[in-house]
N, C-alpha and C. Protein backbone atom coordinates (compact mmCIF):
# COMPACT_ATOMS: atom_id res chain seq x y z
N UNK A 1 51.24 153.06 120.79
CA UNK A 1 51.54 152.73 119.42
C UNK A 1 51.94 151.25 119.39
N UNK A 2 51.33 150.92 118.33
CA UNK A 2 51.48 148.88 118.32
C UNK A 2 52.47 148.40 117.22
N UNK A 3 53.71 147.67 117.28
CA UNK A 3 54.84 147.34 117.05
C UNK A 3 54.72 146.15 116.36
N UNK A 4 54.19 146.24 115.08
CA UNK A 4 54.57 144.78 114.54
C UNK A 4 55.91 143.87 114.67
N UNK A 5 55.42 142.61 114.98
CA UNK A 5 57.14 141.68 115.14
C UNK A 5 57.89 141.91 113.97
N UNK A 6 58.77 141.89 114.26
CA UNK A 6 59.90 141.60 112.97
C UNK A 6 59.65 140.10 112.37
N UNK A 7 58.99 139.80 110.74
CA UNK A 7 59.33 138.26 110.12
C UNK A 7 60.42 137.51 110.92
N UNK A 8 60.65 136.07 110.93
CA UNK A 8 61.36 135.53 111.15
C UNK A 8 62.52 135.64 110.19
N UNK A 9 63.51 135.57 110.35
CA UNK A 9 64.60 135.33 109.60
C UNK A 9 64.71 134.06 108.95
N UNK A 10 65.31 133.59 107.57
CA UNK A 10 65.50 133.13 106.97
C UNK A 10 66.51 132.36 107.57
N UNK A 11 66.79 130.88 107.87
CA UNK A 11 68.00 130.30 108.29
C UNK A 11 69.13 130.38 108.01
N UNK A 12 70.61 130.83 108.68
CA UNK A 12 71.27 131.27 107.97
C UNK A 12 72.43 129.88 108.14
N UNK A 13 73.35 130.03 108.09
CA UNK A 13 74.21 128.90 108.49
C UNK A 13 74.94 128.60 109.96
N UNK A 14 74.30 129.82 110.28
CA UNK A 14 74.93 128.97 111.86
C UNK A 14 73.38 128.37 112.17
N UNK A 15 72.54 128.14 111.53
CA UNK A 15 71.07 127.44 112.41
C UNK A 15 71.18 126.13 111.81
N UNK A 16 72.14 125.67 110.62
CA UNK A 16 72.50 124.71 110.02
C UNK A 16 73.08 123.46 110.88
N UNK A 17 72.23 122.40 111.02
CA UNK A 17 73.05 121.29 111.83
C UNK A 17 74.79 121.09 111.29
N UNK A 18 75.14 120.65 112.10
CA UNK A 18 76.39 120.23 112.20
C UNK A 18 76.85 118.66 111.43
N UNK A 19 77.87 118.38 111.20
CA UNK A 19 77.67 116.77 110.67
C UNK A 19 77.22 115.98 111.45
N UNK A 20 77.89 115.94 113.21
CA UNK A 20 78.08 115.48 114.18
C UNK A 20 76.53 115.25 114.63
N UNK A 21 75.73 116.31 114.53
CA UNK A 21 74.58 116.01 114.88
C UNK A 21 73.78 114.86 114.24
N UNK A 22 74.05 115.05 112.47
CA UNK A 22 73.57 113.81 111.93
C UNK A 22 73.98 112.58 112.03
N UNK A 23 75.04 112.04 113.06
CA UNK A 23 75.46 111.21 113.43
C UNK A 23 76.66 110.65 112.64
N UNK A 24 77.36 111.66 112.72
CA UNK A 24 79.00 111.23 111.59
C UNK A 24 79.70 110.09 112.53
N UNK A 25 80.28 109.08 112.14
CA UNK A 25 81.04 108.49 113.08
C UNK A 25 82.20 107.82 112.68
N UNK A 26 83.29 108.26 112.99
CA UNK A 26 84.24 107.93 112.63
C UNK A 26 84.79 106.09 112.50
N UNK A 27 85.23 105.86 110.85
CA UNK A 27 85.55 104.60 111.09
C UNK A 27 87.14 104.36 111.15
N UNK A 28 87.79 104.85 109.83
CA UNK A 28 88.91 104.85 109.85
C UNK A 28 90.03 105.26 109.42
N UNK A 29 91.16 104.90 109.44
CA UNK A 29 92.36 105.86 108.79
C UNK A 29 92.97 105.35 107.79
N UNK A 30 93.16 105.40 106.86
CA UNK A 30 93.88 105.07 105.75
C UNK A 30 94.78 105.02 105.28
N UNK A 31 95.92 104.64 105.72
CA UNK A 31 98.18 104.50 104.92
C UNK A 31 97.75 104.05 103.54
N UNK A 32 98.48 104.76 103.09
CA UNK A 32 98.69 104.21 101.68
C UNK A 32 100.43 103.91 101.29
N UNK A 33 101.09 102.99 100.67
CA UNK A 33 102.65 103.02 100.45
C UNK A 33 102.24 102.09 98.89
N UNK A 34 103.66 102.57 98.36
CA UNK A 34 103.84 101.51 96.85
C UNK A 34 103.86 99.90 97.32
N UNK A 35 103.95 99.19 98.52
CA UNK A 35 103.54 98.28 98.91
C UNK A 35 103.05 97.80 99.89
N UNK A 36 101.95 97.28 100.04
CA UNK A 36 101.00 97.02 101.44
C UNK A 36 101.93 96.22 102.07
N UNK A 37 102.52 95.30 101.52
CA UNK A 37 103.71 94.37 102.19
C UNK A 37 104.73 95.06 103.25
N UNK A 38 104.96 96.10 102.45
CA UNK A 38 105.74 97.19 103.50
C UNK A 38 105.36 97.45 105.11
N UNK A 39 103.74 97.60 105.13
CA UNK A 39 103.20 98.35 106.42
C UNK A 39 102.13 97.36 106.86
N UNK A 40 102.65 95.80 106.71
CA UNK A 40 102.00 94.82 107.87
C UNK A 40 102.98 94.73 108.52
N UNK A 41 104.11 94.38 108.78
CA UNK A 41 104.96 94.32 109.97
C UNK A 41 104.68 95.15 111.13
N UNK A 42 104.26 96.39 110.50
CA UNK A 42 104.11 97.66 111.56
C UNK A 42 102.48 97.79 112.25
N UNK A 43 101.94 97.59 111.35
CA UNK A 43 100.19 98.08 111.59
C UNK A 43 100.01 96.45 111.88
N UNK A 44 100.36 95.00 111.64
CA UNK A 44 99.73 94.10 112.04
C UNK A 44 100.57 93.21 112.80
N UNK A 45 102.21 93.20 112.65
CA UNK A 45 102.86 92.70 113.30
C UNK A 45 103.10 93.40 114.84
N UNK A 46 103.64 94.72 114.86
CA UNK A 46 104.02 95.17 115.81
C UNK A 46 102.79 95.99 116.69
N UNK A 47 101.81 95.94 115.37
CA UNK A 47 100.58 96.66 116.78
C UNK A 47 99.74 96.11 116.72
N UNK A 48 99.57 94.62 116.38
CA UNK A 48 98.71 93.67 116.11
C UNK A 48 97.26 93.78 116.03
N UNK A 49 97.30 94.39 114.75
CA UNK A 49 95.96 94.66 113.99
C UNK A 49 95.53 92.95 113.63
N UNK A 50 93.93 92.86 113.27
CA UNK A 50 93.63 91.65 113.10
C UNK A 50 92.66 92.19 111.75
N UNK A 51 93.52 91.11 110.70
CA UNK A 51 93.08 91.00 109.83
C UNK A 51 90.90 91.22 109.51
N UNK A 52 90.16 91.66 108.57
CA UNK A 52 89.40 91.75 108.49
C UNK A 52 88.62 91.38 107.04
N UNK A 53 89.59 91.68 106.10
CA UNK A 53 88.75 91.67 104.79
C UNK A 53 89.38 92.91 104.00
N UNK A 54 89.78 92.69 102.28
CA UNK A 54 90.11 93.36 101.54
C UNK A 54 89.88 93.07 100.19
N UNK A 55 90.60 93.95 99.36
CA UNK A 55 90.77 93.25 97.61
C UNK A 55 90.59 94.35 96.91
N UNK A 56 90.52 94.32 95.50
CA UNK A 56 90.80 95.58 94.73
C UNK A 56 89.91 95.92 93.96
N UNK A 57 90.00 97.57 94.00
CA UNK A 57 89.31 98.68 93.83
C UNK A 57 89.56 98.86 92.21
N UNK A 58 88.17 99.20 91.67
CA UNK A 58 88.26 99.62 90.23
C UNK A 58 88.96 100.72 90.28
N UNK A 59 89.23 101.93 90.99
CA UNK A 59 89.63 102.61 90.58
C UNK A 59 91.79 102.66 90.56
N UNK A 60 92.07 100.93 90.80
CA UNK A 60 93.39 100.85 90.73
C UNK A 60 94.13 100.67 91.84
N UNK A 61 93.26 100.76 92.62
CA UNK A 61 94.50 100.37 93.97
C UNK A 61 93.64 98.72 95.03
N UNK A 62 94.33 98.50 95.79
CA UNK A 62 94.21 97.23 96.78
C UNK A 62 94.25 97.52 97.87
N UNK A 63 92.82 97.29 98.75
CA UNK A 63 92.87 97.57 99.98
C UNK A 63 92.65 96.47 100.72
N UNK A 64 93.06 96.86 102.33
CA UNK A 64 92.61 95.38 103.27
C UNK A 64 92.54 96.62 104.75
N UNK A 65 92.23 96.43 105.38
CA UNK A 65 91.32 96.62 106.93
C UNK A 65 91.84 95.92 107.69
N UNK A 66 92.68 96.65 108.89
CA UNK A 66 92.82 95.80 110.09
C UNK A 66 92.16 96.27 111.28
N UNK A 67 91.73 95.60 112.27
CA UNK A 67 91.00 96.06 113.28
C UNK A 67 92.13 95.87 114.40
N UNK A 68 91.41 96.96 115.69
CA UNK A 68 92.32 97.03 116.41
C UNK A 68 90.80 96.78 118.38
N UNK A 69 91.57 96.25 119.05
CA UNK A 69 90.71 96.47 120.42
C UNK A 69 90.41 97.72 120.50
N UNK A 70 89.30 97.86 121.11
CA UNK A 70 88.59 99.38 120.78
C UNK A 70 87.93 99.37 120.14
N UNK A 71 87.96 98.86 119.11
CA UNK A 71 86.93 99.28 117.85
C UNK A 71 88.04 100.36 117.19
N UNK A 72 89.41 100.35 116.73
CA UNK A 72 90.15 101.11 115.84
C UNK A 72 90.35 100.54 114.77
N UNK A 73 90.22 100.91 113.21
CA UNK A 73 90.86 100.32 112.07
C UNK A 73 91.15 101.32 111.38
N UNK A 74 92.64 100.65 110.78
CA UNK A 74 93.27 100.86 109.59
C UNK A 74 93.36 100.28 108.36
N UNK A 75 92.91 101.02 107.59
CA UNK A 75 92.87 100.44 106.10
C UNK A 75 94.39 100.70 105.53
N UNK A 76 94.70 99.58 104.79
CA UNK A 76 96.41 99.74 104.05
C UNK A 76 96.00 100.04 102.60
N UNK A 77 96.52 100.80 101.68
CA UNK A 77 96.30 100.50 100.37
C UNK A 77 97.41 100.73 99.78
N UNK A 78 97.88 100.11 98.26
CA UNK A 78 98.82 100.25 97.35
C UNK A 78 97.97 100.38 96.46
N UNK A 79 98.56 100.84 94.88
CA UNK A 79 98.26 100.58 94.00
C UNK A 79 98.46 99.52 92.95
N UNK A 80 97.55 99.16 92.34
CA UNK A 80 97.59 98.03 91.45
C UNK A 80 99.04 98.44 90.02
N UNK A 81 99.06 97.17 89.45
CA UNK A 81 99.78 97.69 88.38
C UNK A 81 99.25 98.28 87.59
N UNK A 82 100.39 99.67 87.30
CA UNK A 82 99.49 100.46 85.63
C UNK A 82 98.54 101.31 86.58
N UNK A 83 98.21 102.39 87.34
CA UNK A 83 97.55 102.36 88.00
C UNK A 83 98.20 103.82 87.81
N UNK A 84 97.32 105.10 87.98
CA UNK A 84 98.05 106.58 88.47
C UNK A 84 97.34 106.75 89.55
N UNK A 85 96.61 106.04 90.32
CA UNK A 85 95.61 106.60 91.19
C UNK A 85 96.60 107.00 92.30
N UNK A 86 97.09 106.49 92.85
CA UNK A 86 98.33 107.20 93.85
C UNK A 86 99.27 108.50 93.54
N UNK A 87 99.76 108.67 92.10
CA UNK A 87 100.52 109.20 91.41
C UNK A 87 100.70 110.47 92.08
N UNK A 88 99.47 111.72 92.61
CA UNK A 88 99.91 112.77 93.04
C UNK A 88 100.94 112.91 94.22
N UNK A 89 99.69 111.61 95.08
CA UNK A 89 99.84 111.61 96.46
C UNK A 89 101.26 110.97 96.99
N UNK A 90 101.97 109.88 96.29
CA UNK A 90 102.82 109.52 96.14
C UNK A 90 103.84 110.40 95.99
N UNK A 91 103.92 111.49 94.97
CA UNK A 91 104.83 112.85 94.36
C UNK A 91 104.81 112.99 95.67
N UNK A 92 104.29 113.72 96.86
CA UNK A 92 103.84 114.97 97.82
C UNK A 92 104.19 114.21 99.09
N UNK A 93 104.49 112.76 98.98
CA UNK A 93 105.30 112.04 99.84
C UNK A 93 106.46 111.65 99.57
N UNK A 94 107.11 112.19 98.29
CA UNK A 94 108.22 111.91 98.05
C UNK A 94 108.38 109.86 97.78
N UNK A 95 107.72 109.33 97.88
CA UNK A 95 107.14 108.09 97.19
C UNK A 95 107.36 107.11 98.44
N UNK A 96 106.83 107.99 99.84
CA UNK A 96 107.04 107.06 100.88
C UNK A 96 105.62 106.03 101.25
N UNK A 97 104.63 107.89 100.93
CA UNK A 97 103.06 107.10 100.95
C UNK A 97 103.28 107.87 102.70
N UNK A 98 102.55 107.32 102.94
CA UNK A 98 101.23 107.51 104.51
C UNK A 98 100.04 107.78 104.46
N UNK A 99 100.07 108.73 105.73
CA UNK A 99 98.19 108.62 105.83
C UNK A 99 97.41 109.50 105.00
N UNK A 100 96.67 108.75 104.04
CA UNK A 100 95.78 108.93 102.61
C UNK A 100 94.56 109.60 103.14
N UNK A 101 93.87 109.14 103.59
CA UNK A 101 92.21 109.94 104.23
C UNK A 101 92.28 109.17 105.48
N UNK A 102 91.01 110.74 106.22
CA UNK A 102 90.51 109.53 107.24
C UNK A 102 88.71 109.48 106.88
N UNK A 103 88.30 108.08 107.28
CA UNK A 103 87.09 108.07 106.85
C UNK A 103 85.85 108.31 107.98
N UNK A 104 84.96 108.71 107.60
CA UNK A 104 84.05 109.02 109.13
C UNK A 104 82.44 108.40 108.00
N UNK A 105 81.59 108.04 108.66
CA UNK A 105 80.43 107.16 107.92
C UNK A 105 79.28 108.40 108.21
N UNK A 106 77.90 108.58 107.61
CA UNK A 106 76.98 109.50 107.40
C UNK A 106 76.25 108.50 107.73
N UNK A 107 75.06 108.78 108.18
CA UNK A 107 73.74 108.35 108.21
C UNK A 107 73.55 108.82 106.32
N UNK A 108 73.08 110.17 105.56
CA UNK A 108 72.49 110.81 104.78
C UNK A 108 73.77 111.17 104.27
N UNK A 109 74.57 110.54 103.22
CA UNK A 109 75.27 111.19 102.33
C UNK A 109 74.90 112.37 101.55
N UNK A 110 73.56 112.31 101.01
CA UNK A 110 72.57 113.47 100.41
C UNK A 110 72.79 114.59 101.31
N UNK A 111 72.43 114.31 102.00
CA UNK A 111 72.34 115.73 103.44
C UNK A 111 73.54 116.06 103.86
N UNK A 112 74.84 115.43 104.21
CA UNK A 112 75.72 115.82 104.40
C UNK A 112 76.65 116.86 103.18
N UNK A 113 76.61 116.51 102.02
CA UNK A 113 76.69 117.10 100.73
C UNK A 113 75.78 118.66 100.68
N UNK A 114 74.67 118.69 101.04
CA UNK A 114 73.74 119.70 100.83
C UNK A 114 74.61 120.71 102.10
N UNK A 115 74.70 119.95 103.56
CA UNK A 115 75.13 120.85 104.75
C UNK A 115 76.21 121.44 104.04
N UNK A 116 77.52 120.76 104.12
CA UNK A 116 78.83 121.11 103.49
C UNK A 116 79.11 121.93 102.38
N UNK A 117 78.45 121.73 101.29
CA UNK A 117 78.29 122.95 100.00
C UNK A 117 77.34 123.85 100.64
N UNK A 118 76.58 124.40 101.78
CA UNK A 118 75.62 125.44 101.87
C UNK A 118 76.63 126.23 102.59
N UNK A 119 77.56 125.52 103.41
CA UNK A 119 78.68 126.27 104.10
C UNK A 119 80.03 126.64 103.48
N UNK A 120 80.04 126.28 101.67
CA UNK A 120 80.63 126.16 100.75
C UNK A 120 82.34 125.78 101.33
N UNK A 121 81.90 124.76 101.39
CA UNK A 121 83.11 123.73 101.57
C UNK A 121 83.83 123.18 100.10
N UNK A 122 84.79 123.07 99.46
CA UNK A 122 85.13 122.22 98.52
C UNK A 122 85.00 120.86 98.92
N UNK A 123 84.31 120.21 97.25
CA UNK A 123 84.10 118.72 97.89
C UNK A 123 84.65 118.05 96.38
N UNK A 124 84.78 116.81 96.14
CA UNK A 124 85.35 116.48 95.19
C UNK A 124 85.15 114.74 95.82
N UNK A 125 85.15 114.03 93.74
CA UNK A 125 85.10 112.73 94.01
C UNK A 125 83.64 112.15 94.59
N UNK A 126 82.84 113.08 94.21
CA UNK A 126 81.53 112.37 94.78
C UNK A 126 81.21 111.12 93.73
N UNK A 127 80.67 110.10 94.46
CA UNK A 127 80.29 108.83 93.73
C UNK A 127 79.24 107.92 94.87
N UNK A 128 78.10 107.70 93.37
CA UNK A 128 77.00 107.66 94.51
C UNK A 128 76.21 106.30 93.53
N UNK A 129 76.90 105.69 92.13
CA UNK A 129 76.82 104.45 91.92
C UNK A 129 77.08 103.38 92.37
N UNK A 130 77.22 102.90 92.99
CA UNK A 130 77.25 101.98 94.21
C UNK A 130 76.61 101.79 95.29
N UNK A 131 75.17 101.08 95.28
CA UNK A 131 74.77 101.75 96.45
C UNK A 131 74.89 101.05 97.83
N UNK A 132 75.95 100.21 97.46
CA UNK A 132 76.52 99.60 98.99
C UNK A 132 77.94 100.31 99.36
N UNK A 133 78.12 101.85 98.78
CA UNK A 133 79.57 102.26 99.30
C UNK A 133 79.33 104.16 99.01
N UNK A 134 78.79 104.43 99.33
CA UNK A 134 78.52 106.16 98.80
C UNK A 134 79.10 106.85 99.31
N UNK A 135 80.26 107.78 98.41
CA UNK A 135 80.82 108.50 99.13
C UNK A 135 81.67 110.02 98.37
N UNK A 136 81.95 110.72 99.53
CA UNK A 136 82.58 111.74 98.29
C UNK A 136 83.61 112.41 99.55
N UNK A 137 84.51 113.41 98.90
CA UNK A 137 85.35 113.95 99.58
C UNK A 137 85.84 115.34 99.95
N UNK A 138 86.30 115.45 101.57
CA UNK A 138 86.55 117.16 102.03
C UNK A 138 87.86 117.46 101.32
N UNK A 139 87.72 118.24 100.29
CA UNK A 139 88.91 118.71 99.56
C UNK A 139 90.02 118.97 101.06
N UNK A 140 91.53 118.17 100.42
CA UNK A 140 92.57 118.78 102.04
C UNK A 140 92.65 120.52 102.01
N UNK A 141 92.94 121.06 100.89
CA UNK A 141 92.79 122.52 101.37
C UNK A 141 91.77 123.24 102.23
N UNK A 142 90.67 122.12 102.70
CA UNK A 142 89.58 122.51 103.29
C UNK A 142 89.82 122.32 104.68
N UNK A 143 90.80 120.78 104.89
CA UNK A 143 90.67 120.40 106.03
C UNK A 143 92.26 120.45 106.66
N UNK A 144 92.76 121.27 106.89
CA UNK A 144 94.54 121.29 107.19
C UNK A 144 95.07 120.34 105.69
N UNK A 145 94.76 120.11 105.05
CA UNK A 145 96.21 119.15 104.13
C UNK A 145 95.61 117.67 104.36
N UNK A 146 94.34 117.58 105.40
CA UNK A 146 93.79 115.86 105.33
C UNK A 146 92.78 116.14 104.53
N UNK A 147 92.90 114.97 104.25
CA UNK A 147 91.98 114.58 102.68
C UNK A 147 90.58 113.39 103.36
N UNK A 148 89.49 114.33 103.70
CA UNK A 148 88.51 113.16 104.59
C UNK A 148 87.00 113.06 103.64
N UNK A 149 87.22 111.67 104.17
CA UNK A 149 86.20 111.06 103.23
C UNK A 149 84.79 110.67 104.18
N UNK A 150 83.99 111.13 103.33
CA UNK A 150 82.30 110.93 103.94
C UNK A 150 81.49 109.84 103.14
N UNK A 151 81.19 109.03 104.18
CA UNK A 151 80.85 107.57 103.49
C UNK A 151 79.01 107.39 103.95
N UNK A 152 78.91 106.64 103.11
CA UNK A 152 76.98 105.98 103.72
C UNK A 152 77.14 104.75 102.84
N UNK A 153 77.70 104.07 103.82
CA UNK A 153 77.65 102.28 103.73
C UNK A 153 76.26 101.45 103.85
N UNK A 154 75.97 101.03 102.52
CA UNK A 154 74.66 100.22 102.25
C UNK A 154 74.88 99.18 102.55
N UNK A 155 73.96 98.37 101.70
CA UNK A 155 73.56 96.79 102.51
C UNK A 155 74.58 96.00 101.79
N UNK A 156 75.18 95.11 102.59
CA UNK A 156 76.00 94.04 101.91
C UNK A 156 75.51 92.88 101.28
N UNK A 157 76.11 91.67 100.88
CA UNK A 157 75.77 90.33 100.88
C UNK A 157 76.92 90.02 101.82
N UNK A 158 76.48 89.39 102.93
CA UNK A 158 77.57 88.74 103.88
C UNK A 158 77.41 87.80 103.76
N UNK A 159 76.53 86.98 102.60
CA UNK A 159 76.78 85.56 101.88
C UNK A 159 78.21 85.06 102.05
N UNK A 160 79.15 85.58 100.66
CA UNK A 160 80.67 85.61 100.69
C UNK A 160 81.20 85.74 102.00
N UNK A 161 82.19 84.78 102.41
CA UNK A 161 83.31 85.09 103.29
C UNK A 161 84.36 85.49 102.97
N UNK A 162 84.62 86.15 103.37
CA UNK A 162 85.81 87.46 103.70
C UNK A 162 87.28 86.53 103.62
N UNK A 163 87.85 87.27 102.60
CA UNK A 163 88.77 86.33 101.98
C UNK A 163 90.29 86.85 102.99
N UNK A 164 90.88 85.41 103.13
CA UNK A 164 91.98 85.87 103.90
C UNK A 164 93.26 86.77 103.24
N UNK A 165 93.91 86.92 104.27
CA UNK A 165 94.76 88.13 103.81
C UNK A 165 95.91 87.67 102.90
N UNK A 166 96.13 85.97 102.84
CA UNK A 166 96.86 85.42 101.68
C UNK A 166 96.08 85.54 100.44
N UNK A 167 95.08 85.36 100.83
CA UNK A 167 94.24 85.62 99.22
C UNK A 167 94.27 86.93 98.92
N UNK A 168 94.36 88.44 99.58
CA UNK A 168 94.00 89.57 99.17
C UNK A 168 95.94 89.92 98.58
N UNK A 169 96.75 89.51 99.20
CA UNK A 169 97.83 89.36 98.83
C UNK A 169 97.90 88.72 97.42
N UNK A 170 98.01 87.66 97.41
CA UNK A 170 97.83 87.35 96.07
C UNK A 170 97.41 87.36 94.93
N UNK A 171 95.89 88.51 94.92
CA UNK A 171 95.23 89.07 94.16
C UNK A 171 94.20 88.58 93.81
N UNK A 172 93.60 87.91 95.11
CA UNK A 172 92.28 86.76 94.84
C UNK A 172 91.51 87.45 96.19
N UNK A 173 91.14 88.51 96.20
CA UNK A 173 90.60 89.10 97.40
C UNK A 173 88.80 89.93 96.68
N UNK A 174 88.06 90.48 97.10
CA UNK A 174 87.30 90.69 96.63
C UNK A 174 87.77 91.94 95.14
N UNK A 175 87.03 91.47 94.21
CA UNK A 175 87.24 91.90 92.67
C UNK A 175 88.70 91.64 92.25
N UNK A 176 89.57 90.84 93.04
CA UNK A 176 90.60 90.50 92.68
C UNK A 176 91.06 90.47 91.65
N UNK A 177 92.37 90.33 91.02
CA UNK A 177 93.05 90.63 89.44
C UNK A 177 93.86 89.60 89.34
N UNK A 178 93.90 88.80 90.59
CA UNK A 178 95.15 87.94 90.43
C UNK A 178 96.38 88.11 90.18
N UNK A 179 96.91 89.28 90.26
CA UNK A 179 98.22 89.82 90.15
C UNK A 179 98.14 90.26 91.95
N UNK A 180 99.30 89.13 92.31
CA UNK A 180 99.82 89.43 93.28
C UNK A 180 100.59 90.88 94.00
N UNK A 181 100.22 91.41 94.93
CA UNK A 181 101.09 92.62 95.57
C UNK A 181 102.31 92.19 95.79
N UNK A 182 102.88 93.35 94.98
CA UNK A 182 105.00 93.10 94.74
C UNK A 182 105.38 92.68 96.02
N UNK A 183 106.74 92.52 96.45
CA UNK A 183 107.36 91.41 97.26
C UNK A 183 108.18 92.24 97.76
């Protein structure tokens, strides 16, 4: 008696690549405090991060990047004036601030989005107007209480030089406001 095969099965989610496979790679970690002034002594004085490039974010806050030997960076951010974008995260630190996300880069933001919702992950904050910064986020209830962000970094103009960290201080850093970070 002759035994037809069983169809193939339909892919289920464990046949689903992994992020790692698509080449996730971690860039960096993110402090956030009510003043960036606060956490250079520590992140650039005492563990001598080297300045890289910063300035402020439409969506209200001011960032800058320090690099570390290795290839380690930390991004600092505050918020701008008038600004709620910190507001939860701030509450849930009791208004000390720390570590905000960590960021890891995609080859395929598209594809990473498709993997992650097929394995129904909460995701939130996707933003994909920009197409030199695409990115969206692992809800923290997803990930222990960290809040990680999946990026696909497009093409720059490395025309502009990278404004120093007196200028991102002072509020003359990229998209700058000119309102200096408090004192």
């Amino acid at each position: 008696m002759h035994v037809s095969p069983e169809p193939p099965a339909a892919p289920g989610l464990q046949e689903l690549p992994e992020l790692q496979e698509l080449g996730v790679v971690f860039d960096h970690t993110a402090v956030a405090a009510p003043r960036v002034r606060d956490l250079l002594p520590i992140y650039q004085g005492l563990l001598g991060g080297t300045f890289l490039g910063g300035g402020d974010h439409p969506g209200g806050y001011r960032v800058m990047q320090l690099a570390y030997p290795g290839g380690g960076k930390v991004e600092l951010m505050e918020p701008l004036e008038g600004s709620s974008f910190f507001d939860s995260f701030f509450e849930l630190t009791r208004g000390r601030g720390g570590v905000h996300h960590l960021n890891f880069h995609v080859r395929d933001l598209d594809l990473a989005v498709c993997l992650l919702t097929a394995r129904g992950y909460r995701l939130h904050g996707l933003n994909q107007g920009d197409p030199r910064w695409r990115e969206v986020f692992l809800h923290p209830k997803e990930a222990h209480g960290v809040l990680i962000q999946l990026a696909q970094a497009g093409p720059r103009d490395d025309a502009d030089p990278a404004p120093r960290l007196e200028d991102v201080l002072a509020g003359r850093g990229w998209n700058g406001n000119g309102v200096p970070s408090p004192s």
